[in-house]
Protein backbone atom coordinates (compact mmCIF):
# COMPACT_ATOMS: atom_id res chain seq x y z
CA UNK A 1 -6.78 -24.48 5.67
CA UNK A 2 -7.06 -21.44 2.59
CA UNK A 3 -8.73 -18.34 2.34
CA UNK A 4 -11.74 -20.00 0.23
CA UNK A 5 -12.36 -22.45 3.52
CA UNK A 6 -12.25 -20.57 6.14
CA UNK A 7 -14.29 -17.90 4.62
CA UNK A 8 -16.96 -20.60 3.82
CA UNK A 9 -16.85 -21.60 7.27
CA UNK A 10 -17.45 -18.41 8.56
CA UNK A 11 -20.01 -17.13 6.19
CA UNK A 12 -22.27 -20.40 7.18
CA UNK A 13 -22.12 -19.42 11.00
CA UNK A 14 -23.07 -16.09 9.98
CA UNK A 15 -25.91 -17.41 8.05
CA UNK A 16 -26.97 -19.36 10.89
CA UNK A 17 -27.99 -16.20 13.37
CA UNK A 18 -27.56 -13.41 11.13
CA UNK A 19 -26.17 -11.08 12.98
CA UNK A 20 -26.50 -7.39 11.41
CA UNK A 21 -23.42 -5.34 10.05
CA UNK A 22 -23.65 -3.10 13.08
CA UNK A 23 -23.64 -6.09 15.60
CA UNK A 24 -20.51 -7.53 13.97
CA UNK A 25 -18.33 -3.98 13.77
CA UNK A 26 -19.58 -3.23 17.54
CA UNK A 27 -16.94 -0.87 18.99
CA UNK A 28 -15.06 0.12 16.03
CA UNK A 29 -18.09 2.08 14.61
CA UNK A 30 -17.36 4.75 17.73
CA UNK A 31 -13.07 4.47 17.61
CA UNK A 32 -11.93 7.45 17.01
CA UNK A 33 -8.89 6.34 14.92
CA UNK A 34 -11.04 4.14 12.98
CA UNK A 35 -13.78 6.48 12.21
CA UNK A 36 -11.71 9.46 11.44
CA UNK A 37 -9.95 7.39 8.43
CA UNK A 38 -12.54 5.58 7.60
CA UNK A 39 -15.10 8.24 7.82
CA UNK A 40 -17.77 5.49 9.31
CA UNK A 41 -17.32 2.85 5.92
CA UNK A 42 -16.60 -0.65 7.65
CA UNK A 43 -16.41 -3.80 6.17
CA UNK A 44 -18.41 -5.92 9.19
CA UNK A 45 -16.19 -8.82 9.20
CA UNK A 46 -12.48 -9.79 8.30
CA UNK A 47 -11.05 -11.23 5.06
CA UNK A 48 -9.24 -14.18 6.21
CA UNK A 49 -5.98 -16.17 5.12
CA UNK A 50 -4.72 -19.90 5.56
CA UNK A 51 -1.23 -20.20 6.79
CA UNK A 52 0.25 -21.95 4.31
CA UNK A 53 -1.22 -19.04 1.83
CA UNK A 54 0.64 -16.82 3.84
CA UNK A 55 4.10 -17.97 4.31
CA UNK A 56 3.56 -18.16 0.37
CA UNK A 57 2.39 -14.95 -0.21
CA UNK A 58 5.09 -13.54 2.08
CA UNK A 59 7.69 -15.53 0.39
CA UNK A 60 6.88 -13.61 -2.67
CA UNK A 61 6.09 -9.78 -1.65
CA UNK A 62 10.13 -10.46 -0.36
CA UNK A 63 11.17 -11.58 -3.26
CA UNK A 64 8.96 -9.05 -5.59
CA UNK A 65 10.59 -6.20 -2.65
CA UNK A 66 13.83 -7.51 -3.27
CA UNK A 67 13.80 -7.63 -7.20
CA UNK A 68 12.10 -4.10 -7.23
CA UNK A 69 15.39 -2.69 -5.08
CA UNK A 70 17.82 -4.15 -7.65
CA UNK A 71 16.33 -2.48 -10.78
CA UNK A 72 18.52 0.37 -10.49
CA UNK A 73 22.19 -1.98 -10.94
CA UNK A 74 20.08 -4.53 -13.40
CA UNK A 75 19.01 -2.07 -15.62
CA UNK A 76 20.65 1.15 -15.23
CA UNK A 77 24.36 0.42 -14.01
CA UNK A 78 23.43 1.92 -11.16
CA UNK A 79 22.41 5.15 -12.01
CA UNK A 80 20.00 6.13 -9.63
CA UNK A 81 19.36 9.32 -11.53
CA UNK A 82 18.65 7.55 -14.96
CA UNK A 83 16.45 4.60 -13.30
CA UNK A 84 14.35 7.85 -11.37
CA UNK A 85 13.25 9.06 -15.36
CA UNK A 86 12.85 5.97 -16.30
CA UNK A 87 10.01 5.71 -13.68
CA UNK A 88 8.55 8.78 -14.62
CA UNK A 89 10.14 11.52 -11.78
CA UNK A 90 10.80 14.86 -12.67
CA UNK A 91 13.77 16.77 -12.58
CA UNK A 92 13.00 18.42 -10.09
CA UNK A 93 11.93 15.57 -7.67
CA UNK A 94 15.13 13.73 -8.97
CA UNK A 95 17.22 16.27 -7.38
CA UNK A 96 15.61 16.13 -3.97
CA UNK A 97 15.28 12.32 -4.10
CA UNK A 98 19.06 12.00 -4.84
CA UNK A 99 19.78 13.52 -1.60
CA UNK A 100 17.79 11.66 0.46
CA UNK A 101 18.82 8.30 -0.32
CA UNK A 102 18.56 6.02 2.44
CA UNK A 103 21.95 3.64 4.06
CA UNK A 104 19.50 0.74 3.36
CA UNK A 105 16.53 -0.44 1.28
CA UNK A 106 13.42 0.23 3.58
CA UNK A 107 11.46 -2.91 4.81
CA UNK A 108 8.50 -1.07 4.87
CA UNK A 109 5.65 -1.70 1.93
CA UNK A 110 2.32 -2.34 1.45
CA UNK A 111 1.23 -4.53 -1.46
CA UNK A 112 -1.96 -3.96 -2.89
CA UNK A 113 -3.43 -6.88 -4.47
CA UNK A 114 -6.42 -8.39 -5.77
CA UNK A 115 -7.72 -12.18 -5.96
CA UNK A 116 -8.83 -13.81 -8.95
CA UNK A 117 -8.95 -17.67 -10.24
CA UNK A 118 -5.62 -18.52 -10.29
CA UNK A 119 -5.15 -16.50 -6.88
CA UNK A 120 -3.22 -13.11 -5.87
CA UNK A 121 -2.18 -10.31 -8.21
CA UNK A 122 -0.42 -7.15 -7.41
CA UNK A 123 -1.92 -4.03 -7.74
CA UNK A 124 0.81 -1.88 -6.81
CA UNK A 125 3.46 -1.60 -4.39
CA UNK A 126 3.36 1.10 -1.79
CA UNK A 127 7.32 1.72 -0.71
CA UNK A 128 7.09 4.30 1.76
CA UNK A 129 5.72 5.80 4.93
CA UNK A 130 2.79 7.35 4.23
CA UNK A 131 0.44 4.81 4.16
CA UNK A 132 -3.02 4.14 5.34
CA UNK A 133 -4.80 1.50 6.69
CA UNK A 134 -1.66 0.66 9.85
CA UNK A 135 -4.82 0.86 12.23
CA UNK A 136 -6.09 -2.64 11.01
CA UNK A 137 -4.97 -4.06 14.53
CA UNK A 138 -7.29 -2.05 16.29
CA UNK A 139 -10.42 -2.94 13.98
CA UNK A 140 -9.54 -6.76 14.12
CA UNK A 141 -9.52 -6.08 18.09
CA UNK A 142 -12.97 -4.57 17.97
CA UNK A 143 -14.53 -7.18 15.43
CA UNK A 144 -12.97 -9.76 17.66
CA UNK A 145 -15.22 -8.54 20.92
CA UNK A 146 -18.27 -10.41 18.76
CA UNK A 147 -18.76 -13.86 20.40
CA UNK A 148 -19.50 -15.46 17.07
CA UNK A 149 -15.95 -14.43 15.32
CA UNK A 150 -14.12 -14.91 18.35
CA UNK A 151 -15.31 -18.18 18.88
CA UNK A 152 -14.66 -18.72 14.82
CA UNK A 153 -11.20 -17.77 15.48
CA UNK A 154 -10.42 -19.75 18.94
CA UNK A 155 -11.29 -22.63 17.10
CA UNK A 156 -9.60 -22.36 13.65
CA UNK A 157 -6.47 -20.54 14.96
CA UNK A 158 -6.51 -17.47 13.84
CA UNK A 159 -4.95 -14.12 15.02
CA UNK A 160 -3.77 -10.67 13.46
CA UNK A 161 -0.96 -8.63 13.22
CA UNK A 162 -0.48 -5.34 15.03
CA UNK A 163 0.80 -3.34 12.31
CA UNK A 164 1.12 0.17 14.03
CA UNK A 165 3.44 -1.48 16.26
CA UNK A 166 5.44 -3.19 13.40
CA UNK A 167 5.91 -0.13 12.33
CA UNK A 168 7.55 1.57 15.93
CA UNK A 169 9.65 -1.35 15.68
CA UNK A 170 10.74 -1.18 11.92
CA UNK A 171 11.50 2.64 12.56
CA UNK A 172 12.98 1.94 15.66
CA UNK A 173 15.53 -0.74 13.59
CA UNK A 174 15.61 1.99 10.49
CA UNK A 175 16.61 4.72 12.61
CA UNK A 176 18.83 3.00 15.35
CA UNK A 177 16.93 4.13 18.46
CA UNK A 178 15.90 1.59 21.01
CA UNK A 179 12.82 1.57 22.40
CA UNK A 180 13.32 2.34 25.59
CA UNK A 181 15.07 5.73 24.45
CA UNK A 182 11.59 6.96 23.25
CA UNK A 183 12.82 9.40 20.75
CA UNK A 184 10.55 12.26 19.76
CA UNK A 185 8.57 11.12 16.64
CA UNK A 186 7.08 14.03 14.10
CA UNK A 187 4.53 12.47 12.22
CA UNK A 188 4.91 15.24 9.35
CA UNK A 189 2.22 15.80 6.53
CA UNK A 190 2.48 18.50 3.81
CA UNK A 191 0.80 21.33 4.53
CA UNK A 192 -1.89 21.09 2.52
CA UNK A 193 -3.21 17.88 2.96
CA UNK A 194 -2.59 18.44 6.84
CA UNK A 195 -4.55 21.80 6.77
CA UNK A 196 -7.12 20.08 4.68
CA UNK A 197 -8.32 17.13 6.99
CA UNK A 198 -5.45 14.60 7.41
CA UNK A 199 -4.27 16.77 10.70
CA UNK A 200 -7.53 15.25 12.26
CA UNK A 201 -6.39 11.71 11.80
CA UNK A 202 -2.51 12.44 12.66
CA UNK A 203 -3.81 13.65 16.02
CA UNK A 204 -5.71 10.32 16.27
CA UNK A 205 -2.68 8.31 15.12
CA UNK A 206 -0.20 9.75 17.11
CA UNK A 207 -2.37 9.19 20.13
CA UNK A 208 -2.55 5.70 19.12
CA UNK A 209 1.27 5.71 19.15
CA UNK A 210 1.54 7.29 22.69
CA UNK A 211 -0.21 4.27 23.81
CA UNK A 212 2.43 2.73 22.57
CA UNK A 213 4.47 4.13 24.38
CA UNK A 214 6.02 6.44 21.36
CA UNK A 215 6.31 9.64 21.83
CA UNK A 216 4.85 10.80 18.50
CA UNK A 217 3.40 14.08 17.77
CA UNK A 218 1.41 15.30 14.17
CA UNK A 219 2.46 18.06 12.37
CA UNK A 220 3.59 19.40 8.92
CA UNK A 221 6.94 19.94 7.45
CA UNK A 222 5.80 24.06 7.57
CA UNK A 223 5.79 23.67 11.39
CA UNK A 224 9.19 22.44 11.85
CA UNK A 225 11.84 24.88 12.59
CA UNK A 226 15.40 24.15 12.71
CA UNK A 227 17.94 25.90 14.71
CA UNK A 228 21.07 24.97 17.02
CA UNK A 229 21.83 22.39 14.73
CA UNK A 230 18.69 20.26 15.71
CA UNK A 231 15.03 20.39 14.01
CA UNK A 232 12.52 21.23 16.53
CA UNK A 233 9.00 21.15 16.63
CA UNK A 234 7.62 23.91 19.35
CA UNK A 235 9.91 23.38 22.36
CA UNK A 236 10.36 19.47 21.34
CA UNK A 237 13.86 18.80 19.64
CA UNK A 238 13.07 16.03 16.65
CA UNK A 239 14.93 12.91 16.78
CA UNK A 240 12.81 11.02 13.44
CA UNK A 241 10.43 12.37 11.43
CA UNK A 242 7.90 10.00 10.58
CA UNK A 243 7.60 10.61 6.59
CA UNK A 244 3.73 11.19 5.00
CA UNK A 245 4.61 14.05 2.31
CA UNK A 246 4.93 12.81 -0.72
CA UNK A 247 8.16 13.12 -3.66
CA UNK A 248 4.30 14.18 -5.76
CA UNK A 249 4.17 17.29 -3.53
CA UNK A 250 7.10 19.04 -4.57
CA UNK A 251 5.41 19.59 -7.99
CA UNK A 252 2.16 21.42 -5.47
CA UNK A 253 4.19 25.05 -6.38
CA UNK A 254 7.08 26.97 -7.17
CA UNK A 255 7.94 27.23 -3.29
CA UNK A 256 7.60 23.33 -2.57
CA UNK A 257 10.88 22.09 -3.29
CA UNK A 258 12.46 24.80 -0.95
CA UNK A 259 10.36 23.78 1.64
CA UNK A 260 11.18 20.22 1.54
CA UNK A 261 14.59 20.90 0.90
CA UNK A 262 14.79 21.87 4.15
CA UNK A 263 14.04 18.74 5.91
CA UNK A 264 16.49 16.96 3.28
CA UNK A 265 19.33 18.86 4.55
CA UNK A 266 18.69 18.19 7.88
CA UNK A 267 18.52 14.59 7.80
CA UNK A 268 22.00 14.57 5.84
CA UNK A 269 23.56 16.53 8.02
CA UNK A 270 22.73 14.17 10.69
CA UNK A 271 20.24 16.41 12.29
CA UNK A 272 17.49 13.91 12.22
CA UNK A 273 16.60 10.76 10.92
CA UNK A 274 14.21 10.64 8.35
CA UNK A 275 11.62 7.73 7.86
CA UNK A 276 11.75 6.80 5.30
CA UNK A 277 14.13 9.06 2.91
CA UNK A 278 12.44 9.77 -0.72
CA UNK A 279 14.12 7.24 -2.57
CA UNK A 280 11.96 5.04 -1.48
CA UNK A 281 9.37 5.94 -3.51
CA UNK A 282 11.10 4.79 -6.71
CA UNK A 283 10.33 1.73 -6.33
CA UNK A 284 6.76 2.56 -5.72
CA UNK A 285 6.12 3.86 -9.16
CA UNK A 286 4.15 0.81 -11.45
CA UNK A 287 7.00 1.62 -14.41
CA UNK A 288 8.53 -1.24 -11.65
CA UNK A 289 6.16 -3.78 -12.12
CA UNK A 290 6.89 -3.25 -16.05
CA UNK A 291 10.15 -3.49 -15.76
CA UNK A 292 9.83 -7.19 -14.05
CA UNK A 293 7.06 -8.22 -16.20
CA UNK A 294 8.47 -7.25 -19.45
CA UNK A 295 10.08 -10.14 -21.52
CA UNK A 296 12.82 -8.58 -22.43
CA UNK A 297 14.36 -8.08 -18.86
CA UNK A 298 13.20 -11.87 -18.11
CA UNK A 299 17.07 -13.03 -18.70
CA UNK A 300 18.07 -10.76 -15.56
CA UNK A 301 16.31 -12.78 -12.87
CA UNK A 302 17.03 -15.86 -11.96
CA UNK A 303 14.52 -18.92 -12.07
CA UNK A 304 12.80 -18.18 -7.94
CA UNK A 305 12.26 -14.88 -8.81
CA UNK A 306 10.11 -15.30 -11.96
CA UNK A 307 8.21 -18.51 -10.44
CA UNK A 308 6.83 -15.49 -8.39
CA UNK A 309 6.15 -12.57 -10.98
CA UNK A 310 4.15 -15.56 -12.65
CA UNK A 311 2.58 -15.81 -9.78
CA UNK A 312 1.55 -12.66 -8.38
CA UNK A 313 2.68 -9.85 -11.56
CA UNK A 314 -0.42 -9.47 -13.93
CA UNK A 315 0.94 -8.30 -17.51
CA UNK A 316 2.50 -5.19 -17.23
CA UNK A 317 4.23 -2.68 -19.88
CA UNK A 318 5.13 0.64 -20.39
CA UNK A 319 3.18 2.89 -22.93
CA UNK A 320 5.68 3.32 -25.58
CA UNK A 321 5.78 2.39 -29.44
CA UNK A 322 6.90 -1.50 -30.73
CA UNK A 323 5.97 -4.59 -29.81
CA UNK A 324 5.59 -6.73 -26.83
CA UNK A 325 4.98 -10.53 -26.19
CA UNK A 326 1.51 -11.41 -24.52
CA UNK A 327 1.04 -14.05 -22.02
CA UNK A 328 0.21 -16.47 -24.85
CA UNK A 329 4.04 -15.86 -26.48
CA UNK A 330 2.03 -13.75 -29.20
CA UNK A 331 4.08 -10.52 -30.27
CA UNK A 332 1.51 -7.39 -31.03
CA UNK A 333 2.35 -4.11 -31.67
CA UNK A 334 1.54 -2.47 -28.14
CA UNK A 335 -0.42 0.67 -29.07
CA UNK A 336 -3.02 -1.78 -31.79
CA UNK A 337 -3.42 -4.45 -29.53
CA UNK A 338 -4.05 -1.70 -26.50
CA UNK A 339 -6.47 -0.13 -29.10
CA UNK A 340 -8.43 -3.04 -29.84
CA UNK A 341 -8.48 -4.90 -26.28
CA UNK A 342 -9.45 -1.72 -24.33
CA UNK A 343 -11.68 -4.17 -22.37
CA UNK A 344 -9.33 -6.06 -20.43
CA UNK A 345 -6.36 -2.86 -19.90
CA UNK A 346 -6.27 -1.04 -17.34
CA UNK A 347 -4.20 2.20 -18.12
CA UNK A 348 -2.38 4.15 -15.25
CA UNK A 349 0.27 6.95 -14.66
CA UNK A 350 3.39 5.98 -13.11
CA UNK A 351 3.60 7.40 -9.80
CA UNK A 352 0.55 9.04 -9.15
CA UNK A 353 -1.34 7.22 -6.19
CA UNK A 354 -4.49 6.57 -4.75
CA UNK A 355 -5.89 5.71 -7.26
CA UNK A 356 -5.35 9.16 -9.64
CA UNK A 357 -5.16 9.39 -13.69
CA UNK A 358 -6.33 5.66 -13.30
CA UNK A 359 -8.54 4.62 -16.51
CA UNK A 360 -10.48 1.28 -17.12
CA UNK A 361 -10.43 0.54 -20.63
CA UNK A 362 -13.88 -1.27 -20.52
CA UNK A 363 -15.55 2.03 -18.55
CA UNK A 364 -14.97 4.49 -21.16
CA UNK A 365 -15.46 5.00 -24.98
CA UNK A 366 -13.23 4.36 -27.71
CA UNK A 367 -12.40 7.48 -28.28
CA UNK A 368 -11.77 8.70 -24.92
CA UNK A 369 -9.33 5.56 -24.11
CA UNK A 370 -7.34 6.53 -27.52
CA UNK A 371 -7.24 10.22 -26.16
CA UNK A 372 -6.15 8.48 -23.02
CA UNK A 373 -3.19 6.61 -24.90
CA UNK A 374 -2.35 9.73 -26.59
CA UNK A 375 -1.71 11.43 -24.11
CA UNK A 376 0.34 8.49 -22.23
CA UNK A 377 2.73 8.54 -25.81
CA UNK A 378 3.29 12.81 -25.41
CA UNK A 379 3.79 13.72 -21.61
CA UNK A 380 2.10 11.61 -18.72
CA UNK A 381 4.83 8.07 -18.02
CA UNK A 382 1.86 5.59 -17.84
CA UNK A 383 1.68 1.62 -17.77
CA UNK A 384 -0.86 -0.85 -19.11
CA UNK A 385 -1.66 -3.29 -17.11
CA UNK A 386 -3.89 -6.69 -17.62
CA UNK A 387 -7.19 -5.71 -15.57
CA UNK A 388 -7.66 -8.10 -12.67
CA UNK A 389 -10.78 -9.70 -12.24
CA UNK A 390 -11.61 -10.12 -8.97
CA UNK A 391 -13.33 -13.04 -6.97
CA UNK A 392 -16.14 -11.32 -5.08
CA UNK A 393 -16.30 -11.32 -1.58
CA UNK A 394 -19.73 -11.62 0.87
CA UNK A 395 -20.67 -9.65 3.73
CA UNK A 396 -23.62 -8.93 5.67
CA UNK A 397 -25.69 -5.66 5.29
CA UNK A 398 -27.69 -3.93 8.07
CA UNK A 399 -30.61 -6.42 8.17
CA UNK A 400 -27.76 -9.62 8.10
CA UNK A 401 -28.39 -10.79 4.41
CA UNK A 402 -25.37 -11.32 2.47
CA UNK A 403 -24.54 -9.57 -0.05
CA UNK A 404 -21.57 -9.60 -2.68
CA UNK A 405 -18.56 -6.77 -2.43
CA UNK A 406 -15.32 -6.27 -4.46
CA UNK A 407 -12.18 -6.03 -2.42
CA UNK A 408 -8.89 -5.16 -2.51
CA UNK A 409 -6.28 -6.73 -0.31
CA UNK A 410 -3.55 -4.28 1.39
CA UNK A 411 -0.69 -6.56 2.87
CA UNK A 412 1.66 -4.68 4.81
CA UNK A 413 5.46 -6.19 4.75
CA UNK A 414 8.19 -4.67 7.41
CA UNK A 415 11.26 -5.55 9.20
CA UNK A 416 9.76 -8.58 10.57
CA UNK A 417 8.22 -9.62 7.20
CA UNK A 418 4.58 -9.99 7.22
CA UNK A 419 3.22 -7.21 9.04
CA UNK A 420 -0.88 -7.28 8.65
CA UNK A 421 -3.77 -7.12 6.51
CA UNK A 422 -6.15 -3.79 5.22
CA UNK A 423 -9.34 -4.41 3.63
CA UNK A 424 -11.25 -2.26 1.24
CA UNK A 425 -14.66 -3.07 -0.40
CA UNK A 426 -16.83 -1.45 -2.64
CA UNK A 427 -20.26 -3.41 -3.28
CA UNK A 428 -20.49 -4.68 -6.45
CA UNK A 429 -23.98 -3.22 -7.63
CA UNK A 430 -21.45 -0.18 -7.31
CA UNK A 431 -19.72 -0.82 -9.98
CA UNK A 432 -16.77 1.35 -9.04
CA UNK A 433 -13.24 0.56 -11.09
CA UNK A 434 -11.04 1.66 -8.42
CA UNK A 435 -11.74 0.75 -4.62
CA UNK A 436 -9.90 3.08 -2.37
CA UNK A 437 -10.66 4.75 0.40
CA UNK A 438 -10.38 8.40 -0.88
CA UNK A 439 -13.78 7.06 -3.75
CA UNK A 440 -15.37 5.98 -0.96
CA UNK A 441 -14.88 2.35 -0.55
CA UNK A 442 -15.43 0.61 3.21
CA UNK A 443 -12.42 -0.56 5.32
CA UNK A 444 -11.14 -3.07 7.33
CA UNK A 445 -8.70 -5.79 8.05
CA UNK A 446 -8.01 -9.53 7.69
CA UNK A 447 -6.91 -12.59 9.95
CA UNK A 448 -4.69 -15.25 9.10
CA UNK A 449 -4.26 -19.07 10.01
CA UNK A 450 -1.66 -18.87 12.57
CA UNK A 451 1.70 -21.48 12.54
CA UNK A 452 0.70 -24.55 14.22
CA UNK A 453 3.25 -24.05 17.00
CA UNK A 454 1.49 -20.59 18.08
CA UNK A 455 -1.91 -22.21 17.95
CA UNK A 456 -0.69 -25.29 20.03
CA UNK A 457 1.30 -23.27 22.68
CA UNK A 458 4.59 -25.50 21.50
């Protein structure tokens, strides 16, 4: 069965007793976790995902995860340094981020994507640790205590996956602890965004990680102290630190890099482990996703790995003068034809996230988008990117009447591969360009078709 099916299923037993938003989210409009992130914005029932979609899906987020990794020997003879300004870091994040370079790639991602027509298309890839939505197993838990979805998922198969524990267990694997050793887990922020409201959900996040059984505590990096040639945090010596600054932060003020330099020391001097080091977030940046979709570099992968840019990369580039090949084989120059189709670009900086510096060509003038461009050419690394027209989504409002949403699909890949589902909706009478948490948009989570052999007990 696909995502279209089941979704039809569901939405015509909802239709039949139209149950109200609040029914549906029962418990997880009073979890703490959830309503600290989420600040009380649920989407009231799951998106939902066939099995066969999925193993396809997954197939490709490894082999996009894969490609993305190799960009520094395919393009740059691998010089890390050069493929870091290429993607639009600094020089002073380039220095820090060339001494924390992990042993390994990290496993850990989540893909942002979109559905249209011709199915899913990549956002942007997340390639780090700070990322939000790894609660989605405890909102598909509460949804699931409604008799009418649990019944709809008994029957059709369907189950989640935990994706805070996919995480203990891709650190764990990262970091070479077992389990059972329960090392002590920082969970650092940077001190501003801790100070400013993320402590509030750490606290909730780590308690959801001491059920567990981690032993993970919230803090930020200004909190650490190190000394005996261990990093401590109070009387608690630090075995990993559970990454969510940013490489962006070290640009917050002159005393940033110092600060974070700290931490980077420590974790090459084998004081700590660090998950996961800030080379990771290379390979976030979208200049990525124009490297793989621009024609030029198509000659570097082989014929598997561009079956799936076609399939999930829309048309990317970098904002630069000359020309570039459309989808149609049509060469333009890039700056006219981004001119003239403003309407179907989507213009965004490099590796800002969350949805920052993001313009829709379509939701501002002429003018403003050419400032925009301008200003792409003279200082701020930016990508174009084909906008993505979503399929919308329906979900019931407080008196049960459906109603149509925009959504934006947050698959989470880790050691294990496929590692759970985050939802985020905006209604569409919104009409909001970017749906994110931080501009308000709802949450949730997803549930997928299950293999036949887990659904049969084989």
């Amino acid at each position: 069965m696909d995502r279209p099916t089941l979704t039809e299923r569901y939405l015509a037993e909802l239709s039949e007793s139209a149950p109200t938003a609040a029914e549906l989210l029962g418990r997880a409009q009073h979890d703490t976790l959830l309503t600290t992130y989420y600040r009380n914005r649920f989407l009231p029932r799951p998106l939902f995902l066939g099995h066969e979609e999925r193993e396809q899906l997954t197939e490709d987020l490894e082999t996009l995860r894969t490609a993305l990794f190799s960009l520094p020997d395919r393009l740059f003879d691998g010089d890390l340094g050069a493929f870091a300004r290429a993607v639009g870091m600094t020089e002073t994040q380039i220095e820090v981020i060339l001494r924390s370079q992990g042993a390994a790639t990290t496993r850990m991602a989540r893909t942002d994507l979109c559905v249209d027509d011709s199915g899913f298309k990549v956002v942007e890839v997340n390639v780090t640790s700070s990322l939000g939505g790894m609660d989605n197993g405890v909102m598909a838990q509460a949804l699931l205590e409604h008799p009418l979805l649990a019944d709809f998922a008994a029957r059709h198969g369907l189950g989640f996956a935990d994706t805070a524990r996919e995480l203990l267990h891709t650190m764990y694997a990262a970091t070479g602890f077992a389990p059972e050793a329960r090392p002590v887990i920082a969970v650092a922020d940077w001190p501003s965004s801790y100070l400013s409201g993320w402590g509030a959900f750490l606290k909730e996040f780590c308690a959801h990680l001491q059920a567990l059984g981690a032993d993970a505590h919230p803090c930020h990096i200004g909190q650490l102290d190190y000394r005996d040639g261990r990093v401590w945090l109070g009387d608690r010596a630090v075995d990993v630190i559970h990454r969510i600054f940013l490489a962006e932060d070290l640009l917050e003020s002159p005393e940033a890099p110092a600060l974070m330099d700290r931490v980077v020391r420590a974790a090459a001097a084998g004081q700590v482990k660090l998950f996961v080091p800030l080379d990771a977030e290379l390979y976030a940046s979208k200049a990525t996703l124009a490297m793989l979709s621009d024609e030029n570099n198509r000659h570097l992968f082989s014929a598997a790995e561009l079956a799936a840019f076609d399939r999930i990369l829309p048309w990317t580039r970098t904002v630069r003068p000359g020309t570039v090949t459309l989808e149609s084989g049509r060469t333009v120059d890039l700056l006219d034809y981004a001119r003239a189709d403003r309407h179907d670009l989507v213009l965004k900086p490099t590796v800002l996230h969350g949805g920052s510096g993001v313009v829709l060509g379509e939701d501002v003038t002429e003018e403003s988008w050419a400032a925009h461009l301008d200003a792409a050419l003279l200082g701020t690394p930016s990508i174009l990117q084909r906008r993505i027209r979503p399929v919308t989504e329906l979900f019931p409002d407080e008196d049960g009447t459906l109603q149509p949403w925009l959504t934006v699909w947050g698959v989470f890949t880790m050691a294990r591969g496929f590692a759970g589902i985050m939802a985020r909706g905006t209604r569409l009478e919104a009409n909001v360009g970017v749906v994110n948490v931080a501009t308000g948009a709802h949450g949730g989570t997803g549930l997928y078709e299950l293999p036949p052999r887990e659904r049969t007990g084989e």
